[in-house]
N, C-alpha and C. Protein backbone atom coordinates (compact mmCIF):
# COMPACT_ATOMS: atom_id res chain seq x y z
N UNK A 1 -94.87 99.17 -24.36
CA UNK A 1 -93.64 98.44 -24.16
C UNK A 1 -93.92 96.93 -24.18
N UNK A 2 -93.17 95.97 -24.85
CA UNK A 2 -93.36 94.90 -25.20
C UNK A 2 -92.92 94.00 -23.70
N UNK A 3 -93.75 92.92 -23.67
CA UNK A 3 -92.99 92.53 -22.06
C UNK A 3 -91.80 91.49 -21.87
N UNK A 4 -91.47 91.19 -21.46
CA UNK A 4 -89.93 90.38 -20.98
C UNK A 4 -90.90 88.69 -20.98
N UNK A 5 -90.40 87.76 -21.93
CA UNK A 5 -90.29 86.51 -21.73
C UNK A 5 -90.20 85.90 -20.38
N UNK A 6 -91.02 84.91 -20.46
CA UNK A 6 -90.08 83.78 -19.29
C UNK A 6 -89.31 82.84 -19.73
N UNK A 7 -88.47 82.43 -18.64
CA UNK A 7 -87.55 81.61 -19.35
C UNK A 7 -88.08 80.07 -19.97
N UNK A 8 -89.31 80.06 -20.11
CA UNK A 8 -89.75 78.78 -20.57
C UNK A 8 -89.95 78.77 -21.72
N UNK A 9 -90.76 80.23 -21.93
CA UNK A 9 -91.35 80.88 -23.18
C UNK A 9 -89.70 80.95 -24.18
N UNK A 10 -88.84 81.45 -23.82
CA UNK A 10 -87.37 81.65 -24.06
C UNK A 10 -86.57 79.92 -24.32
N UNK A 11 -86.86 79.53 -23.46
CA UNK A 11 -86.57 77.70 -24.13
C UNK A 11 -87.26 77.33 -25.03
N UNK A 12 -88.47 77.76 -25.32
CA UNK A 12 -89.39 76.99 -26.28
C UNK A 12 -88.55 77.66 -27.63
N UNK A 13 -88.53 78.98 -28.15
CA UNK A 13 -88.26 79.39 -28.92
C UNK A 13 -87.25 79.32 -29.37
N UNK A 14 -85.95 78.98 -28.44
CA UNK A 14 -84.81 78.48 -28.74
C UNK A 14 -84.52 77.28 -29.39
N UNK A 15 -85.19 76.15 -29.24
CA UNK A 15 -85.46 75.01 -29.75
C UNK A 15 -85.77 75.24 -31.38
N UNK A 16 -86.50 76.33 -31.72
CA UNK A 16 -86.41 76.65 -33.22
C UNK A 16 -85.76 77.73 -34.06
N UNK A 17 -84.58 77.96 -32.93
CA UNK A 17 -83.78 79.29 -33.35
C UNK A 17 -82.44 78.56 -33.64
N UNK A 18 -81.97 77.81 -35.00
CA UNK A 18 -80.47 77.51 -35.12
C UNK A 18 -79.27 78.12 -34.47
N UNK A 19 -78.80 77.42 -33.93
CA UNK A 19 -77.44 78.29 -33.20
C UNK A 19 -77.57 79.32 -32.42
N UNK A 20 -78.56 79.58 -31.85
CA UNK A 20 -79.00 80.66 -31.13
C UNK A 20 -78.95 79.89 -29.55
N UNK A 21 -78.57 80.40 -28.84
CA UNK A 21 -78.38 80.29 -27.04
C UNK A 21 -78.71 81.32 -26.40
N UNK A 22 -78.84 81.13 -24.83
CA UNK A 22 -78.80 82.00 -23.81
C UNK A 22 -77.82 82.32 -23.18
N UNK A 23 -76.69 83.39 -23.39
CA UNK A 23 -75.82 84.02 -22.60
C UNK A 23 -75.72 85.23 -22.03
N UNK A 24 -75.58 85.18 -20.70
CA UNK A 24 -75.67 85.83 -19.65
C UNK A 24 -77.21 86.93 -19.70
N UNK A 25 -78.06 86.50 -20.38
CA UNK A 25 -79.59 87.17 -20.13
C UNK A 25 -79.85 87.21 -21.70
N UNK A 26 -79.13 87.06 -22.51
CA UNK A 26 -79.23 87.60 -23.63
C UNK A 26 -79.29 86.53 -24.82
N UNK A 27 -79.56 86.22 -25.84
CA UNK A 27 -79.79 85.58 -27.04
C UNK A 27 -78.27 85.77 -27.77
N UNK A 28 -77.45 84.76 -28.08
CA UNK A 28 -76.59 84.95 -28.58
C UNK A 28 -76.37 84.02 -29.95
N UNK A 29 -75.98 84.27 -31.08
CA UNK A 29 -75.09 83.16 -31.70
C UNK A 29 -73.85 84.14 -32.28
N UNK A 30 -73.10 82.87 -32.46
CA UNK A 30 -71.89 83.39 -33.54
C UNK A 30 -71.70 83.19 -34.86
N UNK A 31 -71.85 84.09 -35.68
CA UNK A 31 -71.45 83.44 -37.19
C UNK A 31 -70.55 83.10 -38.21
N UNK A 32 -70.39 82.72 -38.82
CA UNK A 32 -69.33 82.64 -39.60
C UNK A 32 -69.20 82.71 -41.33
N UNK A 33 -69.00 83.05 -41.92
CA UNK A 33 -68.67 83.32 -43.35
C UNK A 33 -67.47 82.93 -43.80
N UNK A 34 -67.33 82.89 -45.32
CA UNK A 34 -66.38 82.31 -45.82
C UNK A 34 -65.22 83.58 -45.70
N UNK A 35 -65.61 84.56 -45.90
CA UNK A 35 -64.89 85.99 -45.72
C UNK A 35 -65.01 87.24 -45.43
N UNK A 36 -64.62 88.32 -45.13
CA UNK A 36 -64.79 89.75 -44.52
C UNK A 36 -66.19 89.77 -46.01
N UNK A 37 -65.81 90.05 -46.98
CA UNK A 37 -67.08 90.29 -47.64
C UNK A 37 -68.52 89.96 -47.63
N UNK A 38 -68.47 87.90 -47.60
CA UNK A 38 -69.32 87.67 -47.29
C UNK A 38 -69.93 87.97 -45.89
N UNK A 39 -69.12 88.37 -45.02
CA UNK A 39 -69.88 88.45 -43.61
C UNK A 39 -70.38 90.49 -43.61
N UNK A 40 -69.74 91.08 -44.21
CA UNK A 40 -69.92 92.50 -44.42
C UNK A 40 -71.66 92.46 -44.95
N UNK A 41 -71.51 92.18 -46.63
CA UNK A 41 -72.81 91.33 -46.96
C UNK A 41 -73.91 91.22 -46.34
N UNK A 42 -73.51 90.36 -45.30
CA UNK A 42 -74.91 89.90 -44.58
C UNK A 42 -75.08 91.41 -43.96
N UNK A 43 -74.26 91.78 -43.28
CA UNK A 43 -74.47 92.59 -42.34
C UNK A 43 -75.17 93.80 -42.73
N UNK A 44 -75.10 93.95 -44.32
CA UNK A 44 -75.81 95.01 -44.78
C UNK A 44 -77.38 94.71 -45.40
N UNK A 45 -77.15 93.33 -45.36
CA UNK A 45 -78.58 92.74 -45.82
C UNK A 45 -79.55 92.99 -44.07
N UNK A 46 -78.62 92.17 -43.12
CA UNK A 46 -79.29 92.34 -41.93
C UNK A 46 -79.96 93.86 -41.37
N UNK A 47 -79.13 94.92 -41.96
CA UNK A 47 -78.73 96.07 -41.17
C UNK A 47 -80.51 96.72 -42.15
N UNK A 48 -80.86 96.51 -43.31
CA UNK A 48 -81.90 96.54 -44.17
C UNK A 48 -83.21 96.22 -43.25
N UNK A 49 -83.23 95.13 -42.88
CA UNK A 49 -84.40 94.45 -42.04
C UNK A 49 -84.57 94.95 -40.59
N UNK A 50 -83.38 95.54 -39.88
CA UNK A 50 -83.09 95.85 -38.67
C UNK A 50 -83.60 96.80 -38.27
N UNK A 51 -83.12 97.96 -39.27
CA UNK A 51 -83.87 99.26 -39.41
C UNK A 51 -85.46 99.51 -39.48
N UNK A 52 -85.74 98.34 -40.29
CA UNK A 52 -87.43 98.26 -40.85
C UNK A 52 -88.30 97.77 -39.39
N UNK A 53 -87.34 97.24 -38.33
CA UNK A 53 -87.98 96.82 -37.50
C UNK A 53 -87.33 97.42 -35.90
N UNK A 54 -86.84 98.58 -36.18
CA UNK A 54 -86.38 99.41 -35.15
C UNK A 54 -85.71 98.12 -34.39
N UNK A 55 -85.50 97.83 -34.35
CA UNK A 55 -84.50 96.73 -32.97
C UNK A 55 -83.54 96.42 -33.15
N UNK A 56 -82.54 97.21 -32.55
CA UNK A 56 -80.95 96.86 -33.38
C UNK A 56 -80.34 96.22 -32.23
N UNK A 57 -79.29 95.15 -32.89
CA UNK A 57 -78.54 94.34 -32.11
C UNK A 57 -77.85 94.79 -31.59
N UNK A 58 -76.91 93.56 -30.35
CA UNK A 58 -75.54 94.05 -30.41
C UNK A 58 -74.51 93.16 -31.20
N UNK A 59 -73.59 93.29 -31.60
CA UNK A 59 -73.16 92.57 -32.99
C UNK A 59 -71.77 93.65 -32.56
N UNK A 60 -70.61 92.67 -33.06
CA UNK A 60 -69.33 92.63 -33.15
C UNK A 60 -68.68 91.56 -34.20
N UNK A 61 -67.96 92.15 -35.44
CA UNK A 61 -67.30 91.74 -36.58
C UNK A 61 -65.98 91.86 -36.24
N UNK A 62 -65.40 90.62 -36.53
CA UNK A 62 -63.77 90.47 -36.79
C UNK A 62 -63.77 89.36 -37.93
N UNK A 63 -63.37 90.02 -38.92
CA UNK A 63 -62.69 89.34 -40.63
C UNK A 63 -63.86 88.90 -40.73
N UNK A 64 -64.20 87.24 -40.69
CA UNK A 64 -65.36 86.36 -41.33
C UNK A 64 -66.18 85.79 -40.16
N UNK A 65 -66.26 86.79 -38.97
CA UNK A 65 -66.70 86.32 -37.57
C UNK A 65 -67.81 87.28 -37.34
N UNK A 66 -69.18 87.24 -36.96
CA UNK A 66 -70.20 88.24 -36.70
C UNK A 66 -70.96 87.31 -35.36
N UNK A 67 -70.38 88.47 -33.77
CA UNK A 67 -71.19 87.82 -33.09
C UNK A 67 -72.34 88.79 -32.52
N UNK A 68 -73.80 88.20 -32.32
CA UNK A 68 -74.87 88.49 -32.39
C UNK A 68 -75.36 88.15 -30.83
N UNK A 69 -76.12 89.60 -30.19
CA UNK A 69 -76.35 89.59 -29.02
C UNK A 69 -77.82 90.61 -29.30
N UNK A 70 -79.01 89.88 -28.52
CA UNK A 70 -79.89 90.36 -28.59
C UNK A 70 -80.88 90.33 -27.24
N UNK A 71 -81.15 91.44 -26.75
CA UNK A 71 -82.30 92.32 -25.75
C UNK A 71 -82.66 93.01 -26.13
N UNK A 72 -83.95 93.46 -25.57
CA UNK A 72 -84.61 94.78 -25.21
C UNK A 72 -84.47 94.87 -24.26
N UNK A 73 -84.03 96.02 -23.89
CA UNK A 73 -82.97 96.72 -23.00
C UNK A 73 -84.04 97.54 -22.21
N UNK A 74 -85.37 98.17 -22.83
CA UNK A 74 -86.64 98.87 -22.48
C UNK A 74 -86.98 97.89 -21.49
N UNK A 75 -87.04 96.57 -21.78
CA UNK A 75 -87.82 95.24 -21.44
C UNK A 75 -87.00 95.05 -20.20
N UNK A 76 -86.02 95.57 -20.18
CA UNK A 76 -85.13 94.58 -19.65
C UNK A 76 -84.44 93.33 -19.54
N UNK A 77 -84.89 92.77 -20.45
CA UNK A 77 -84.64 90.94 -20.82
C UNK A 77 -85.25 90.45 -22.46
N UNK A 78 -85.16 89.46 -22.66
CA UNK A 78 -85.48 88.89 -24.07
C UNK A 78 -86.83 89.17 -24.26
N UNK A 79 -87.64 89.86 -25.35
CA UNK A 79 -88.86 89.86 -25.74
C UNK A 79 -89.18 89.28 -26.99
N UNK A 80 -90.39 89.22 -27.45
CA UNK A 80 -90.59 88.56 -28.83
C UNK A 80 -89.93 89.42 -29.99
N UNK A 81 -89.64 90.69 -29.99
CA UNK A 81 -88.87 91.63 -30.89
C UNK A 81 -87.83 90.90 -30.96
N UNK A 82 -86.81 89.67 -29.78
CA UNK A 82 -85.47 89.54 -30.13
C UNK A 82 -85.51 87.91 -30.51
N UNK A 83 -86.47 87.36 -30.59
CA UNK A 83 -86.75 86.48 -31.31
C UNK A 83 -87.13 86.13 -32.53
N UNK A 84 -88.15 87.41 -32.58
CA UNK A 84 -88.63 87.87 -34.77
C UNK A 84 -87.01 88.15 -34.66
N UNK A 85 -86.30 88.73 -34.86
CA UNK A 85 -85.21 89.11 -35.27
C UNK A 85 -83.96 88.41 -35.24
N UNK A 86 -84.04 87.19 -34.42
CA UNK A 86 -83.11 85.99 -34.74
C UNK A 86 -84.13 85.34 -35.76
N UNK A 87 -84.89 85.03 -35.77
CA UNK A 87 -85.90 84.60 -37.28
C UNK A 87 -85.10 85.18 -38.29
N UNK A 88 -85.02 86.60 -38.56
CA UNK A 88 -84.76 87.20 -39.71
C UNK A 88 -83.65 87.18 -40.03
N UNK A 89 -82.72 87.14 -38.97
CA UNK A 89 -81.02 87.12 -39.25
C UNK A 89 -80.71 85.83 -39.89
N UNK A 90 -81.43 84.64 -39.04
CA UNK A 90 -81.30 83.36 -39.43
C UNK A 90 -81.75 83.31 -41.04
N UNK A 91 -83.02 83.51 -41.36
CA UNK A 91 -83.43 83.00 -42.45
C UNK A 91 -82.29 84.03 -43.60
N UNK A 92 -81.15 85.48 -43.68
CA UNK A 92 -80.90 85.97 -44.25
C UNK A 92 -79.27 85.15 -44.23
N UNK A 93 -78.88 84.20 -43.62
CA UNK A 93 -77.96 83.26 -43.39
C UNK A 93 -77.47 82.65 -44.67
């Protein structure tokens, strides 16, 4: 089991995670697209990489809106799994 961040370790990484924050324990951003397609799109590009790396988000779509919530839930709190994986979402942006 991978272990739970501290919150320093969790500030540092945030500093190189675009649009990415800490809400309520968790790694959040919100995204946006020009439209339901383009944001569908990502989501199937994301959903590709997600799988390959067992760690699935929590994520909620409305039209051209994808918001992105990430723990390990095993961990109990943010681990390096939910940080590679704002990496990957980000760079598939």
């Amino acid at each position: 089991m991978l272990a739970r961040l501290s919150e320093e370790e969790i500030k540092s990484a945030l500093k190189e995670l675009a649009g990415w924050k800490l809400v309520e324990g968790k790694l959040h951003k919100d995204f946006q697209f020009q439209d339901f397609n383009q944001t569908f799109g990502f989501m199937i590009r994301a959903a590709m990489k997600i799988e390959k790396m067992n760690h699935h988000p929590e994520w909620f779509n409305v039209y051209n809106r994808l918001t992105v919530e990430l723990t390990t839930h095993d961990a109990g709190g943010i681990t390096s799994n939910d940080i590679s994986l704002a990496r990957v979402l980000n760079s598939l942006e």
